[in-house]
Protein backbone atom coordinates (compact mmCIF):
# COMPACT_ATOMS: atom_id res chain seq x y z
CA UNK A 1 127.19 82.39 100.15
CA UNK A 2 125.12 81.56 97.21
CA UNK A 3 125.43 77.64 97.80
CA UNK A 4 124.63 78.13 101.35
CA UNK A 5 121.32 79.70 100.37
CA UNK A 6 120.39 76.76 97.86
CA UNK A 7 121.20 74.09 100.93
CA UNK A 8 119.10 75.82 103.42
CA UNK A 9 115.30 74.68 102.74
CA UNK A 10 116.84 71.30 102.18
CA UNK A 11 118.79 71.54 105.72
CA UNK A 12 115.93 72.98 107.52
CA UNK A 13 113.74 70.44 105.93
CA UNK A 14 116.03 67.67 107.55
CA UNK A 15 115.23 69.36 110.84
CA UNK A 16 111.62 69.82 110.58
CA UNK A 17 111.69 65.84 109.72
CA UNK A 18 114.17 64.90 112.83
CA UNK A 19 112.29 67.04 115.28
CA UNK A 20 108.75 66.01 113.92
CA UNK A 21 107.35 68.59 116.51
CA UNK A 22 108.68 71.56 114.83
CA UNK A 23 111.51 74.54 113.87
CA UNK A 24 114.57 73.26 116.74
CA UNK A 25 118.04 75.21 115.81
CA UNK A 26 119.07 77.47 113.50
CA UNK A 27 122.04 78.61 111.81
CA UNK A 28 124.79 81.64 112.29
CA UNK A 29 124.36 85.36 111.23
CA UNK A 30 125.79 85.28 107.67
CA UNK A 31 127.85 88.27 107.60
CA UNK A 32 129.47 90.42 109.94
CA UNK A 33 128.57 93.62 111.60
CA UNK A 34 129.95 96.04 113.63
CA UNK A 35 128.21 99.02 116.05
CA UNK A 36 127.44 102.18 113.77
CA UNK A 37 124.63 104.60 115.19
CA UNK A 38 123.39 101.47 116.95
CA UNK A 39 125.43 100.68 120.23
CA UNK A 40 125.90 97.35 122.27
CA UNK A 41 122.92 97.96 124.86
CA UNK A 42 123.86 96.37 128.05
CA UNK A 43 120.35 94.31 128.54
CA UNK A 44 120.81 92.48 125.30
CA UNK A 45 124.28 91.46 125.83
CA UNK A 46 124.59 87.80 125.31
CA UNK A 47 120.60 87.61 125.36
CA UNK A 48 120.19 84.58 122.83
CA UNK A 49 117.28 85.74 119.86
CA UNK A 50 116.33 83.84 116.80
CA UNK A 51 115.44 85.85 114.05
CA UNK A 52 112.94 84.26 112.06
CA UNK A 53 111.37 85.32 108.46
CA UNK A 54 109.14 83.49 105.15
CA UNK A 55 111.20 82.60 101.92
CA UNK A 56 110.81 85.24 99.72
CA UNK A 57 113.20 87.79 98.93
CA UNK A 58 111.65 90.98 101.04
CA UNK A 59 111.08 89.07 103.68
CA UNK A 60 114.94 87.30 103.31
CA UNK A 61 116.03 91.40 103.30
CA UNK A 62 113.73 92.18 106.43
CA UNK A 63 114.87 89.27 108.41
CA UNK A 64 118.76 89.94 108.15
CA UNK A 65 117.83 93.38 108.62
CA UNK A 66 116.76 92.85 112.33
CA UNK A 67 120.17 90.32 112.37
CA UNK A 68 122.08 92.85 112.01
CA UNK A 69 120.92 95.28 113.59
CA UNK A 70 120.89 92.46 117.17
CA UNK A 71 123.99 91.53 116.52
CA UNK A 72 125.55 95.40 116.68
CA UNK A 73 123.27 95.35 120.13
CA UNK A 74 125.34 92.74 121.39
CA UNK A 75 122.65 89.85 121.42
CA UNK A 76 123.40 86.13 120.36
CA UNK A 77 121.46 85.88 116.96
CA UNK A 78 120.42 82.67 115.63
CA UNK A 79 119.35 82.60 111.91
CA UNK A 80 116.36 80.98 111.03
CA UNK A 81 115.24 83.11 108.16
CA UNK A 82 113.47 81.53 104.70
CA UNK A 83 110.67 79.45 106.30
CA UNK A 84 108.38 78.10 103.47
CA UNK A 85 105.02 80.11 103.90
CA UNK A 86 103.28 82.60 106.45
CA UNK A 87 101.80 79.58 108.29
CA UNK A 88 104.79 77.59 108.85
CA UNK A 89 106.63 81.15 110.31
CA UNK A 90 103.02 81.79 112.12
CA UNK A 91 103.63 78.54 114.12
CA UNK A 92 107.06 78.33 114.98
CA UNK A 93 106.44 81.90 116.19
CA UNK A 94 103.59 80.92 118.66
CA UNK A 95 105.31 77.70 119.21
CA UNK A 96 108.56 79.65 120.71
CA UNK A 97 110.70 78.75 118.32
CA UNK A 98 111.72 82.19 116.61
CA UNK A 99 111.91 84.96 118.79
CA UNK A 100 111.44 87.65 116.21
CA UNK A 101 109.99 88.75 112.30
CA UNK A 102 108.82 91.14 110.33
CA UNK A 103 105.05 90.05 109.43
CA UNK A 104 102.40 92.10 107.83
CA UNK A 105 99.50 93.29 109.52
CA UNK A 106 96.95 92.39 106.77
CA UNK A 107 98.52 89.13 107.19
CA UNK A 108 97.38 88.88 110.51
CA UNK A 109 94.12 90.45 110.52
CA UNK A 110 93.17 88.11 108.00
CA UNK A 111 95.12 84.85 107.65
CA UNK A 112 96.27 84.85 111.39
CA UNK A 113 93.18 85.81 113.03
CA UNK A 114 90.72 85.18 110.99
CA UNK A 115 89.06 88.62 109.91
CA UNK A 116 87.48 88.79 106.82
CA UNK A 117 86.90 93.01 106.54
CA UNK A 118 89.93 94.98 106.66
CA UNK A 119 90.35 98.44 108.88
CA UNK A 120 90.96 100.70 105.85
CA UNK A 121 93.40 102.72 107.36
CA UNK A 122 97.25 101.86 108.05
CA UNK A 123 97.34 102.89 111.63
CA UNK A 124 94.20 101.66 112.45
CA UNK A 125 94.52 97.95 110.79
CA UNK A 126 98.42 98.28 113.10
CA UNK A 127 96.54 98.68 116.54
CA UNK A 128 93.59 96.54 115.41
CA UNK A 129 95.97 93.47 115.02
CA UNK A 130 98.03 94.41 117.96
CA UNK A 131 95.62 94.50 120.01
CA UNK A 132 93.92 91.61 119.47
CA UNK A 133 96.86 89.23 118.66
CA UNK A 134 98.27 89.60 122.18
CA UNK A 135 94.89 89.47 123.65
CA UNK A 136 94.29 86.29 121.74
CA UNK A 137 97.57 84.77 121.71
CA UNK A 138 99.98 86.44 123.55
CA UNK A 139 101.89 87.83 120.57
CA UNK A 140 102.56 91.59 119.92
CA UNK A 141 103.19 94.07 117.36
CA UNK A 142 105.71 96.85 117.48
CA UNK A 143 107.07 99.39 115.26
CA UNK A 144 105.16 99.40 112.24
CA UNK A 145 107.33 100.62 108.92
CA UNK A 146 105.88 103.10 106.19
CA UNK A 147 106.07 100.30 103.54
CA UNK A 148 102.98 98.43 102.11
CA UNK A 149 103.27 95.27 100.43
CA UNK A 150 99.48 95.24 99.21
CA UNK A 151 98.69 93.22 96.50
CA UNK A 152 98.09 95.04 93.46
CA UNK A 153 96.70 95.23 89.52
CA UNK A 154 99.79 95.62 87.22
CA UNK A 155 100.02 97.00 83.59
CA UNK A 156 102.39 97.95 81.55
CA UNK A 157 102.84 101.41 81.28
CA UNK A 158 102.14 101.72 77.39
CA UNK A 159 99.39 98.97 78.15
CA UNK A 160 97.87 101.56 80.44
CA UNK A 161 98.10 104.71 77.77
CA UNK A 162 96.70 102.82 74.85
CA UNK A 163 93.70 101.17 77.42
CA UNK A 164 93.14 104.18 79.53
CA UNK A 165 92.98 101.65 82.43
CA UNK A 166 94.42 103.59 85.63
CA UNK A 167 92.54 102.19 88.26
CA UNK A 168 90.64 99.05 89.37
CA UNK A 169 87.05 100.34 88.62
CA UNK A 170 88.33 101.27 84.65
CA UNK A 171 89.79 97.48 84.31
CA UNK A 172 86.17 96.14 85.68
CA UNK A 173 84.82 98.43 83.32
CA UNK A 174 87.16 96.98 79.98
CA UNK A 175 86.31 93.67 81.72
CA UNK A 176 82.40 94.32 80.78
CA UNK A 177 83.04 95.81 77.72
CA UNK A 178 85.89 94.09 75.79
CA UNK A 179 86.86 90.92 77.76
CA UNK A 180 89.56 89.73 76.00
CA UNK A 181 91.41 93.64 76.21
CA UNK A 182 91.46 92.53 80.04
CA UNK A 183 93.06 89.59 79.59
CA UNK A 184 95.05 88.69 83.06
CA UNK A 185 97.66 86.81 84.67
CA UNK A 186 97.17 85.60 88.31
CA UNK A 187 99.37 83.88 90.45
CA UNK A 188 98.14 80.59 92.53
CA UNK A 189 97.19 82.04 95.77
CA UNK A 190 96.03 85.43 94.70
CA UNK A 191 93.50 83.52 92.54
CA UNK A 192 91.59 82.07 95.27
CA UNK A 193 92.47 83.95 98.55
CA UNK A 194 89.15 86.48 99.91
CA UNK A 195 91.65 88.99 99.63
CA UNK A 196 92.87 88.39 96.30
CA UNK A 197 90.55 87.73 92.96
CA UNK A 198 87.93 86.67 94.11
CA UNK A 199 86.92 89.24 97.33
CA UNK A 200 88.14 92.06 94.10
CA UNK A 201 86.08 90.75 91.41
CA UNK A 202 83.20 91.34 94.25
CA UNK A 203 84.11 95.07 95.43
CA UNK A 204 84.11 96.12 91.78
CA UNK A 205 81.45 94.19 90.28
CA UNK A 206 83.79 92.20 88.22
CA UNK A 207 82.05 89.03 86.60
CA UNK A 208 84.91 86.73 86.89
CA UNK A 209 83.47 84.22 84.09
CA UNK A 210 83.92 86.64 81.91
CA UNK A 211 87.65 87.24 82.72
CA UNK A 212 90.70 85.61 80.54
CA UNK A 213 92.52 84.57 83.71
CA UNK A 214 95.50 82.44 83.55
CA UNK A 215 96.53 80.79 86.71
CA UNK A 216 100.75 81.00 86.67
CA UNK A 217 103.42 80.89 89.32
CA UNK A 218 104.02 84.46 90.53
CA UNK A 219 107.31 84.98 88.96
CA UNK A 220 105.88 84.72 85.78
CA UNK A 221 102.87 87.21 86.15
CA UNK A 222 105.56 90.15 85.66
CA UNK A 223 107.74 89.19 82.14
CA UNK A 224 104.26 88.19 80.76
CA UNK A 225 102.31 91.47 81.56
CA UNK A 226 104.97 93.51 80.80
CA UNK A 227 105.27 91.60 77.16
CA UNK A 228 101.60 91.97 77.29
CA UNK A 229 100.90 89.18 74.65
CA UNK A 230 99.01 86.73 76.41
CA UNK A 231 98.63 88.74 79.77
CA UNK A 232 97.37 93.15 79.73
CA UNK A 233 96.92 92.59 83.45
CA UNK A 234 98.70 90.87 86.52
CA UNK A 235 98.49 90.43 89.90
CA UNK A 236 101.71 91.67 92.17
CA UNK A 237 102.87 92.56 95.58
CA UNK A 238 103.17 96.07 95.54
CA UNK A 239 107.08 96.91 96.50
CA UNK A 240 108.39 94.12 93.79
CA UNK A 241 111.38 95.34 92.30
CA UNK A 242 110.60 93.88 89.27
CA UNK A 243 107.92 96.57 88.54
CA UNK A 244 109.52 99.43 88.26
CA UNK A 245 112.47 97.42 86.52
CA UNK A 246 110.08 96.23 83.70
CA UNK A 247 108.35 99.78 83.63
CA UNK A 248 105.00 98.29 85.00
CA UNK A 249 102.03 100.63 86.83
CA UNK A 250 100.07 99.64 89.72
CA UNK A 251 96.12 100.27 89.37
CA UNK A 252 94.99 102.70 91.94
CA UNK A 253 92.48 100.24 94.14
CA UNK A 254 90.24 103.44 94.34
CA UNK A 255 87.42 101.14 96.27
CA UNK A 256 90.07 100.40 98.57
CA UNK A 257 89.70 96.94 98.83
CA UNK A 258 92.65 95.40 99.50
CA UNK A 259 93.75 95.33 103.03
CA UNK A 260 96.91 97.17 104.34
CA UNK A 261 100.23 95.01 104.62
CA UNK A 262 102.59 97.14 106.23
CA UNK A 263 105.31 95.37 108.51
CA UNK A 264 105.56 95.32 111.74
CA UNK A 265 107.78 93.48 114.02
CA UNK A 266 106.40 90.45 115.42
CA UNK A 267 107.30 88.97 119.03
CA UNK A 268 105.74 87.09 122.24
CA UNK A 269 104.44 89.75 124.46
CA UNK A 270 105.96 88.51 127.13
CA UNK A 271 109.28 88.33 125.24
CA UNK A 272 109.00 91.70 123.98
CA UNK A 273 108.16 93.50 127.44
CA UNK A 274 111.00 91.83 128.96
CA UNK A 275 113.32 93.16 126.40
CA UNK A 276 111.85 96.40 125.37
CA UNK A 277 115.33 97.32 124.37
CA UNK A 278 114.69 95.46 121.07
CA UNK A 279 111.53 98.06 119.77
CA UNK A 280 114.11 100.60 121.15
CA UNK A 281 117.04 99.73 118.59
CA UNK A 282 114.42 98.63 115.93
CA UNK A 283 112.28 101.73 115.36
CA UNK A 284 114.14 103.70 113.91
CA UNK A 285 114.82 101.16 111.34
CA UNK A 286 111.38 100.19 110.82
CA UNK A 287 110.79 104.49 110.05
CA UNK A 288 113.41 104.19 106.67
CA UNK A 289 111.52 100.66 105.48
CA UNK A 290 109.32 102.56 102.58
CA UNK A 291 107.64 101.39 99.85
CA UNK A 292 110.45 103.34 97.69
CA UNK A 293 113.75 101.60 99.66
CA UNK A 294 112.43 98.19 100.11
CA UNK A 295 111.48 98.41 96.50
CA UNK A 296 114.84 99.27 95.41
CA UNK A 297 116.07 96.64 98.19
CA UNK A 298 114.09 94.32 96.22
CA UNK A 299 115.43 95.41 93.06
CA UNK A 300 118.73 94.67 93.81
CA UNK A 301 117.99 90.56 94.63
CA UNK A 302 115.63 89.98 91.86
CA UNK A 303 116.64 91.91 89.31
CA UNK A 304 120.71 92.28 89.77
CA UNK A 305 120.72 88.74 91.44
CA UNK A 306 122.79 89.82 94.86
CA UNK A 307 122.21 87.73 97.68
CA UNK A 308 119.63 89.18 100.26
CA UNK A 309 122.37 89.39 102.94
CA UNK A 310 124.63 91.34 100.72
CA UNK A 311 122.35 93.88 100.16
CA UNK A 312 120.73 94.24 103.75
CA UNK A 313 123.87 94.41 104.99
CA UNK A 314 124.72 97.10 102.90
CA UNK A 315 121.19 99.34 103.36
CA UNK A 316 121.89 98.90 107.41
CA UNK A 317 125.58 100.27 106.20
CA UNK A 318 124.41 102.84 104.24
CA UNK A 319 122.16 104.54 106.85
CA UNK A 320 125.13 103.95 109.82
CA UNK A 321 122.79 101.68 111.76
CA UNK A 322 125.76 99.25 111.70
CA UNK A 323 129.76 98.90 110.21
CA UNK A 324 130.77 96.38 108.02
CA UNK A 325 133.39 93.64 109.49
C-alpha cells in the first residue's frame, strides 16, 4: 500500500504528460468495502464515478471517504485522489474528468470564483458559493460537513500563558510592542495569498515590516512553533492533527477575518441532479465530518504514519456506514 502511494504522483504525472489535454483514467478503489448502514441503491448500480481529491492528507481521508461509501452503493469507482493543488482538481473537475470531491467553500468563493470578501457566516458563505458556482459554471455544492479547515495563528500552549497572546488582535498588539516576542513562521502560500498574511496583517492593523517572518514549507511551521526557538507564532490549517499532538493553540480570529472552509461535496450540476442518490448516501456522512473527527482522522496519518486509506476505511467502519472485506 505504502509503495503504491509513493508511485502515484509519478504515474499520474505520466498521464497528464501522454494525454497533454488533461486528467484521462484513474486507478482502482484501494481497499475493500462491504454494505453497512449504507445499502446498494438500485440507480447507482454499475453507474461509473471518479472520485477525485488534492494531495494532502485530509483531503487523501475525504476522498476515500466518498470511495467507500460509492462503492457499498454499488457504483463503479475510479480513484483519482492526490491531485497536486486546488487548481489542478478545480480543472479536471470542470473539465469532466472527476465526477466527485470534497472542496472547501472558502476555496471557492475566493480562489475559484474570484471573491475577495468572505460571507462571515458558515451557512451563508455554503449557499453563496452554491449558488453562484452552478450559475457560473454549472458545478454544484451539496452537503456541507460541520468541519472548518480555516487557516489559523498557532502557539504553543506555554507560549500563549507566558505571552498572554489568545487571540489575533493581542499578537498585533505584541507585534507593535515587542517585535521580536512575535516572531513567526509562515508557510509559502499563506505568506502571500489575500486570505492569508497579508489580507490579516490588514484586518488587524498589523505592520508587516515590522514582523520576524520566516517563509518555510508548511510542515515545518508546526515542530518549530511548538519548540518556539526561532518561531512563537505559525500559520496552520485549523483541523491539523499535528496541533493538538504537539499541544499547540489556535488564536481566536476575533475580527473574523479569515473566510470559512468547510467541505462540501463538489459535482457537475447536471451530474448531480441526475444522480441525486449520491447527496442521499453522502449526507449523513458529511454530518459526522467535524473539526474534532477529521482532526483525529488527521492525527492518525501524520502523526502515527497510517496510510489515509487505512484509516478512512476504518472511520466509515467505525460509524457502520460500510463493512470491511
Amino acid at each position: 500500500m505504502r509503495r503504491i502511494r509513493v508511485l502515484g504522483p509519478l504515474l499520474l504525472a505520466g498521464v497528464l504528460l501522454l494525454a497533454g489535454c488533461g486528467l484521462q483514467s484513474g486507478g482502482a478503489v484501494p481497499l475493500r468495502v462491504g454494505p453497512g448502514s449504507i445499502r446498494p441503491v438500485p440507480a447507482l448500480q454499475g453507474v461509473p464515478i471518479t472520485v477525485g481529491s488534492k494531495d494532502f492528507t485530509e483531503q487523501q481521508i475525504l476522498g476515500f471517504i466518498i470511495e467507500f461509501a460509492m462503492v457499498a452503493a454499488g457504483a463503479e469507482v475510479r480513484d483519482l485522489t492526490n491531485i497536486q493543488g486546488s487548481n489542478s482538481l478545480r480543472d479536471a473537475q470542470l473539465n469532466g474528468q472527476i465526477d466527485i470531491a470534497y472542496d472547501y467553500t472558502g476555496t471557492g468563493w475566493v480562489n475559484y470564483l474570484g471573491n475577495e470578501k468572505p460571507v462571515p457566516d458558515e451557512q451563508g458563505q455554503f449557499e453563496a458559493v452554491r449558488d453562484a458556482d452552478r450559475a457560473d459554471h454549472g458545478m454544484t455544492w451539496e452537503a456541507m460537513a460541520p468541519m472548518n479547515n480555516t487557516y489559523a495563528i498557532a502557539v504553543a500552549r506555554r507560549t500563549a500563558e507566558r505571552t498572554g497572546v489568545r487571540s489575533l488582535s493581542d499578537y498585533a498588539e505584541l507585534v507593535a510592542k515587542d517585535p521580536a516576542a512575535a516572531a513567526t513562521c509562515v508557510g509559502t502560500e499563506f505568506n502571500v495569498r489575500q486570505d492569508g498574511y497579508p489580507g490579516m496583517a490588514r484586518a488587524y492593523g498589523i505592520d508587516e515590516s515590522r514582523v520576524p517572518k520566516r517563509i518555510v514549507q508548511d510542515a515545518v511551521v508546526f515542530q518549530a512553533t511548538a519548540d518556539a526557538d526561532q518561531c512563537s507564532f505559525g500559520s496552520v490549517a485549523a483541523t491539523d492533527g499535528r496541533i493538538p499532538a504537539l499541544d499547540l493553540v489556535l488564536l481566536d480570529d476575533d475580527r473574523t477575518f479569515f473566510p470559512k472552509y468547510n467541505a462540501a461535496l463538489v459535482m457537475n450540476a447536471a451530474f448531480a441532479d441526475e444522480h441525486p442518490e449520491i447527496v442521499a448516501t453522502m449526507a449523513p456522512i458529511s454530518r459526522l465530518l467535524t473539526n474534532e473527527s477529521i482532526t483525529e482522522l488527521n492525527r492518525q496519518v501524520d502523526v502515527e504514519g497510517r496510510e489515509p486509506a487505512d484509516v478512512a476505511r476504518d472511520w466509515m467502519v467505525a460509524n457502520g456506514f460500510v463493512t470491511a472485506e
